[in-house]
Protein backbone atom coordinates (compact mmCIF):
# COMPACT_ATOMS: atom_id res chain seq x y z
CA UNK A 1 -58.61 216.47 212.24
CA UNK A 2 -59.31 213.60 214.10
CA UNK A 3 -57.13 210.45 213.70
CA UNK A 4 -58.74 207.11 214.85
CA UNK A 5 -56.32 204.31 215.69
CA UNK A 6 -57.41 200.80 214.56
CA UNK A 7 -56.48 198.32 217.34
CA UNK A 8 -55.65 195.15 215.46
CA UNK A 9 -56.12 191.60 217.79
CA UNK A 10 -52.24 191.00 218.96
CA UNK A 11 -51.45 187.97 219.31
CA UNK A 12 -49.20 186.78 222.68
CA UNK A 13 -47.10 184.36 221.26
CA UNK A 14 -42.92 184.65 222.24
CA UNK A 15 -39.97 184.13 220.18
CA UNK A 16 -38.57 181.59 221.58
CA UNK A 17 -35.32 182.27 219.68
CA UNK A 18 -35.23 185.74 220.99
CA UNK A 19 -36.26 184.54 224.69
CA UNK A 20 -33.79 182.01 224.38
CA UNK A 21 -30.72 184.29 223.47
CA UNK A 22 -32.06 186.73 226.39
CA UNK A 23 -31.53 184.35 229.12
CA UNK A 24 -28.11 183.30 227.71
CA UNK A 25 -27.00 186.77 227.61
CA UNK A 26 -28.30 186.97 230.84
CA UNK A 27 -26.47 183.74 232.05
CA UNK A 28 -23.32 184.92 230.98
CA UNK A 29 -22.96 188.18 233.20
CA UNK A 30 -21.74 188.31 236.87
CA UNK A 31 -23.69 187.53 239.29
CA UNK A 32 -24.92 191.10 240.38
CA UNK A 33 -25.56 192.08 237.21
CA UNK A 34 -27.27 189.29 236.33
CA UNK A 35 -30.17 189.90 238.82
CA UNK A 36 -30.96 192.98 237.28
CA UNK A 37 -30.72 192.03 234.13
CA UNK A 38 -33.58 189.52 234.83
CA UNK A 39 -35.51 191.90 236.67
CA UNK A 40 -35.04 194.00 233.51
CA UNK A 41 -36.28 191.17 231.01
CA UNK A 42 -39.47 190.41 233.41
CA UNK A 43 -40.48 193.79 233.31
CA UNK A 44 -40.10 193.91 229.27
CA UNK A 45 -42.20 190.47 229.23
CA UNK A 46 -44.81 191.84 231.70
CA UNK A 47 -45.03 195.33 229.79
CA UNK A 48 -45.17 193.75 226.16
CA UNK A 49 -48.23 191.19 227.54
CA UNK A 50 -50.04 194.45 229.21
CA UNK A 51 -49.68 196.56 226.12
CA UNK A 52 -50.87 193.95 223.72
CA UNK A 53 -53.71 193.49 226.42
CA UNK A 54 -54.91 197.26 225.96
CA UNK A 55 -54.62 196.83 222.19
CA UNK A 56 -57.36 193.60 222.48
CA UNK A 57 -59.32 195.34 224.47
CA UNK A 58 -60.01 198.50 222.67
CA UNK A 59 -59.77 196.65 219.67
CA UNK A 60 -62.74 194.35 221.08
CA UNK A 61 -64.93 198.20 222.25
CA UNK A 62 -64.39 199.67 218.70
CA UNK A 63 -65.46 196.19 217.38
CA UNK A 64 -68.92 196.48 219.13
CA UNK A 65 -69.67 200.26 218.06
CA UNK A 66 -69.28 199.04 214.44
């Protein structure tokens, strides 16, 4: 059995509410911890804009074979 995932368009808005409490959580913690922290929260941004990336694009291919 074959199961073919459907690749909806994503869309790349941001909460800003959730962004917003993010960096103020961030904010708040010492100094060292708050570099990683950020560091952390880039990498989440950058990974959640790649995947939703991948999604549009095979969602575009399995538009065209249609």
């Amino acid at each position: 059995m074959v199961v073919e995932m459907k690749y909806e368009q994503q869309d790349n808005r941001v909460c800003m509410h959730y962004v917003t409490d993010r960096i103020m959580n961030i904010l708040s913690e010492p100094k060292k911890e708050m570099e990683k922290a950020l560091k952390e929260f880039h990498e989440e941004m950058v990974y959640n804009l790649g995947i939703n990336s991948m999604h549009n694009h095979f969602g575009e291919e399995n538009e065209k074979t249609k």
